[in-house]
Protein backbone atom coordinates (compact mmCIF):
# COMPACT_ATOMS: atom_id res chain seq x y z
CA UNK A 1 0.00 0.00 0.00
CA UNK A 2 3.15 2.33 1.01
CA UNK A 3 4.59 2.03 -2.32
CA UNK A 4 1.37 2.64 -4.17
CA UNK A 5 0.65 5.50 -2.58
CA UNK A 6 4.16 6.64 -3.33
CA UNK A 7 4.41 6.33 -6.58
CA UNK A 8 0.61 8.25 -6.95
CA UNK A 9 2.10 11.06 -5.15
CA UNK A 10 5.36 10.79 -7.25
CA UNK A 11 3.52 10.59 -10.38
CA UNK A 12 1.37 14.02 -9.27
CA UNK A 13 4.60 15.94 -8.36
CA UNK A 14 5.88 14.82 -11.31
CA UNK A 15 2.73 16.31 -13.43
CA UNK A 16 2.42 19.26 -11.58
CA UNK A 17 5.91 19.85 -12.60
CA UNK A 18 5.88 19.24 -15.94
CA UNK A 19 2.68 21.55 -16.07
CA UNK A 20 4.24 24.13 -14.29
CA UNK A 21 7.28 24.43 -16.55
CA UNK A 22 4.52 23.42 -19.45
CA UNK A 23 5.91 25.26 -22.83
CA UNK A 24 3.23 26.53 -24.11
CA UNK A 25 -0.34 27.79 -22.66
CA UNK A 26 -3.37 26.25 -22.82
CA UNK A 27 -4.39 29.16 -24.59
CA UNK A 28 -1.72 29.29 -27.02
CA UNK A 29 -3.70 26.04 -28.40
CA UNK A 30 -6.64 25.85 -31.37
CA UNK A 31 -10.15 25.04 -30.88
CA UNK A 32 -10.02 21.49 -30.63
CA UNK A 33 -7.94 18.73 -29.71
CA UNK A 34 -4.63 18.26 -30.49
CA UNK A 35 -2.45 14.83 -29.67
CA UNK A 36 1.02 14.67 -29.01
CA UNK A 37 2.73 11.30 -28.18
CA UNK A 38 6.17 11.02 -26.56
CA UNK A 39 8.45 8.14 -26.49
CA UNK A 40 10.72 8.40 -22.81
CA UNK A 41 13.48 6.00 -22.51
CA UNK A 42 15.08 6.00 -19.03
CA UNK A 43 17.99 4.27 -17.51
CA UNK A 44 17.01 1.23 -15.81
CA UNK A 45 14.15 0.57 -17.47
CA UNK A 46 14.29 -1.82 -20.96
CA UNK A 47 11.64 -1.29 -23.09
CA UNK A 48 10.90 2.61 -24.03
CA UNK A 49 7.41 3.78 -22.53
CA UNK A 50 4.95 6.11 -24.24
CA UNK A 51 3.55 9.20 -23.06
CA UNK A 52 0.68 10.61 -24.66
CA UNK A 53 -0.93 14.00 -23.89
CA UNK A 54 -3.97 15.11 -25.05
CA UNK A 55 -5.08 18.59 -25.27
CA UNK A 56 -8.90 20.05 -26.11
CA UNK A 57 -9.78 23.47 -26.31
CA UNK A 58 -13.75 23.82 -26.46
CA UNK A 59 -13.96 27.17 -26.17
CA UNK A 60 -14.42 29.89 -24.12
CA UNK A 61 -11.54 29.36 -21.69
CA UNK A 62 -12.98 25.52 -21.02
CA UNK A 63 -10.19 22.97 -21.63
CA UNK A 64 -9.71 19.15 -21.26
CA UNK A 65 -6.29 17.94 -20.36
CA UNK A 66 -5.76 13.81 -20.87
CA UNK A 67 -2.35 12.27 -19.66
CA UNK A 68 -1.84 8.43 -20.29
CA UNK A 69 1.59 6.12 -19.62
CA UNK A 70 2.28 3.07 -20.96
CA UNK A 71 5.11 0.95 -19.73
CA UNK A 72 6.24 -2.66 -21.00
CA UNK A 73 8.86 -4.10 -18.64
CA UNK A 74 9.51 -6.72 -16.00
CA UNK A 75 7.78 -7.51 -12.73
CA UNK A 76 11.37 -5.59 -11.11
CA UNK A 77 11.34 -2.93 -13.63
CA UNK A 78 7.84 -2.06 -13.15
CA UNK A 79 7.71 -2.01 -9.71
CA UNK A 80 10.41 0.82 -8.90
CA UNK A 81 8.17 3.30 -11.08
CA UNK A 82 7.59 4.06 -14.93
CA UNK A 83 10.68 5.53 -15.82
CA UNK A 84 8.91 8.26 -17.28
CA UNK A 85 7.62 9.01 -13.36
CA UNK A 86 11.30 9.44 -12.41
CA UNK A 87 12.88 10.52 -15.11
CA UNK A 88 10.94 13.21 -15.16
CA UNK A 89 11.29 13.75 -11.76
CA UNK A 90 15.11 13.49 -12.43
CA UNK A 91 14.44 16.11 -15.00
CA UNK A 92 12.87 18.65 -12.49
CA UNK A 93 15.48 17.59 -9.89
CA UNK A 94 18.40 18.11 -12.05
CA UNK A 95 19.59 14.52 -11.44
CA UNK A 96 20.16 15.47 -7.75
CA UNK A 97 21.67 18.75 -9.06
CA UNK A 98 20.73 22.30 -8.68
CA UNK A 99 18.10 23.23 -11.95
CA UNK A 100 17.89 27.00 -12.19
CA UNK A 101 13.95 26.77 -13.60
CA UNK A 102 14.07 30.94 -14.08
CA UNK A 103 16.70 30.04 -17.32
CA UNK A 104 14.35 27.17 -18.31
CA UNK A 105 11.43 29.54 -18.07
CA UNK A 106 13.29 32.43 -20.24
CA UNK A 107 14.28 30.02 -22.70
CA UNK A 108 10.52 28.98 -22.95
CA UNK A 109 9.53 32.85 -22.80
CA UNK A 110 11.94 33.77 -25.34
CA UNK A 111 12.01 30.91 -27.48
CA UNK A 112 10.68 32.95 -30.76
CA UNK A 113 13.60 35.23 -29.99
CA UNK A 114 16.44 32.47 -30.28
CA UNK A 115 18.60 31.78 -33.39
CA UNK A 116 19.87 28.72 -34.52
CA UNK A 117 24.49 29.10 -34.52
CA UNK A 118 24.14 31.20 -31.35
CA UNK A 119 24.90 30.55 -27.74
CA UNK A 120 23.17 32.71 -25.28
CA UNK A 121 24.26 32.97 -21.71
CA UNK A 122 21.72 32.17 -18.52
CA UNK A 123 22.01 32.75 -14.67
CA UNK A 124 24.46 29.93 -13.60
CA UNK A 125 24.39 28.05 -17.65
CA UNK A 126 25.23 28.81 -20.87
CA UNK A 127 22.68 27.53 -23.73
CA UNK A 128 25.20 26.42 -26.36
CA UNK A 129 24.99 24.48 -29.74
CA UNK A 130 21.56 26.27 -30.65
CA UNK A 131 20.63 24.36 -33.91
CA UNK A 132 17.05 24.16 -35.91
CA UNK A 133 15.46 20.58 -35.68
CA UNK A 134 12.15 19.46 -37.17
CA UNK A 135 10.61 16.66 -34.48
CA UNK A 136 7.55 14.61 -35.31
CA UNK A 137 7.01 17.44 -37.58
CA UNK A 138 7.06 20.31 -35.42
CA UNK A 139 9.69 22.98 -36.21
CA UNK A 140 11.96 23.83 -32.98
CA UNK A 141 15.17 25.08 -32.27
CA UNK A 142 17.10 22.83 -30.15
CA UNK A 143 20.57 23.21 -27.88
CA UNK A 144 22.21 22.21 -24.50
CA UNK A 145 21.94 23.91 -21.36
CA UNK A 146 25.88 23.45 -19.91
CA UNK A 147 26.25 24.37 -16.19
CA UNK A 148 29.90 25.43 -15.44
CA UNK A 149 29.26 24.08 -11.48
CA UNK A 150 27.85 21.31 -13.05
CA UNK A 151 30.39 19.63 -15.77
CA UNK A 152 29.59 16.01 -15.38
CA UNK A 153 25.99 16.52 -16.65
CA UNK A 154 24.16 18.55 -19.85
CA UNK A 155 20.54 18.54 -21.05
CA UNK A 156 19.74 18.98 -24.30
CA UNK A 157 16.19 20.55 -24.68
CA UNK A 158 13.93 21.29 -27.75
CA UNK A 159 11.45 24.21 -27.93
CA UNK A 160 8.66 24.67 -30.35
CA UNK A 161 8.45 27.09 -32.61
CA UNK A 162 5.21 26.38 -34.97
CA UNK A 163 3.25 24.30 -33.25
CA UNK A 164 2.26 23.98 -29.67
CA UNK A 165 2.91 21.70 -27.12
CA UNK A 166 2.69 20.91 -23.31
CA UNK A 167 6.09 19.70 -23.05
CA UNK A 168 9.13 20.50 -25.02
CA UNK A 169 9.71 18.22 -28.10
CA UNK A 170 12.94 16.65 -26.69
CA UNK A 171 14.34 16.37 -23.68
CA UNK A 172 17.75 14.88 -23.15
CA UNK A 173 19.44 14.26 -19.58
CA UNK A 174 23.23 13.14 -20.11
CA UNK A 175 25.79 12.34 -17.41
CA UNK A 176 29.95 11.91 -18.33
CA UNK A 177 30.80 8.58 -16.91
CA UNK A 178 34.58 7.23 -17.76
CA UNK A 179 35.35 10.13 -20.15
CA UNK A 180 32.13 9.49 -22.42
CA UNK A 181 28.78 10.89 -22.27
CA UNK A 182 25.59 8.44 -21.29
CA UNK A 183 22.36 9.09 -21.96
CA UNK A 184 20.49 8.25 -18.75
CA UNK A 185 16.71 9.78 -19.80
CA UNK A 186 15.31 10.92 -23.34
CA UNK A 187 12.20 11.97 -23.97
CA UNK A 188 10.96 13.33 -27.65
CA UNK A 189 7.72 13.73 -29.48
CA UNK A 190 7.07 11.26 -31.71
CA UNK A 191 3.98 11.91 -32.93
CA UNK A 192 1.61 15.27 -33.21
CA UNK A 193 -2.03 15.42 -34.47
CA UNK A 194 -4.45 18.03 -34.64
CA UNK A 195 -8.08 17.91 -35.33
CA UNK A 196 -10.33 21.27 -35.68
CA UNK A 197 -13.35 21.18 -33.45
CA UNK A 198 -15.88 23.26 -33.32
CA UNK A 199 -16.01 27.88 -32.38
């Protein structure tokens, strides 16, 4: 029962999390519903899991937010948590390392403003190796936030620039283990869908 209840209130921090540091407002979102699916790989877990987020605008300021997981693993794997529940939480923890959410939250403010071949400089990171990606068909601009106090570890994060979304379209977590860098949580936007409802 312990461990149930755990991982529920895991799974809400995690969500409240995500929606805090959501990239885009409900708002910024069309009259009816638009689908985005996410394939998150973490460490420890074998088989990648599928996050899919489902957003419907009805109309005046009335919205419908749907968030299903789907994890295929063993009995073990299962039972110390989706790895979407704590990656993610590893995301918003910084991997057990300071995150400065303010240069997150300017990136996401001022994500229309960025270029791809610059770097741009953050309280406590730099945001280096800005570069134009297209993912699942959604145009973004795409770099790594580097934290000089912080060398052993880099994310690599995705922002949207044509079409919106709750969470960025790629998330990378990366830690430098014997000289090389390991990828210990990914998640990216595999698929996007929109279908027009009704003003």
């Amino acid at each position: 029962m312990n461990r149930k209840t755990g991982m529920i209130i895991a799974f809400v921090m995690v969500a409240i999390s995500l929606s805090a540091s959501a990239q885009s407002d409900l708002a910024a979102f069309p009259v009816g519903t638009t689908t985005m699916v996410y394939e998150v790989v973490s460490e420890g877990i074998g088989q990648p899991q599928t996050l899919t987020l489902v957003v419907t605008v009805h109309g005046d300021d009335l919205y419908t937010v749907s968030m299903t997981t789907e994890a295929t693993g063993t009995e073990d794997e299962l039972a110390a948590g989706f790895g979407f529940i704590f990656g993610a939480a590893s995301v918003s923890s910084g991997g057990g390392r300071d995150v400065n959410y303010s240069s997150i939250q300017a990136l996401i403010d001022q994500r229309n403003r960025l270029q791809a071949g610059a770097d741009y400089a953050l309280p406590g990171a730099d945001f280096v190796d800005v570069v134009a990606v297209t993912i699942a068909g959604v145009d973004s601009l795409e770099g790594t936030i580097v934290d000089s106090e912080n060398p052993d570890s880099r994310t690599t994060i995705a922002f949207a620039l044509t079409d919106p979304v709750y969470i960025s379209p790629r998330i990378v977590v990366e830690e430098l283990r014997d000289g090389e860098w390991v990828e210990t949580f990914r998640m990216e936007l595999v698929g996007y869908g929109y279908e027009a409802g009704e003003d």
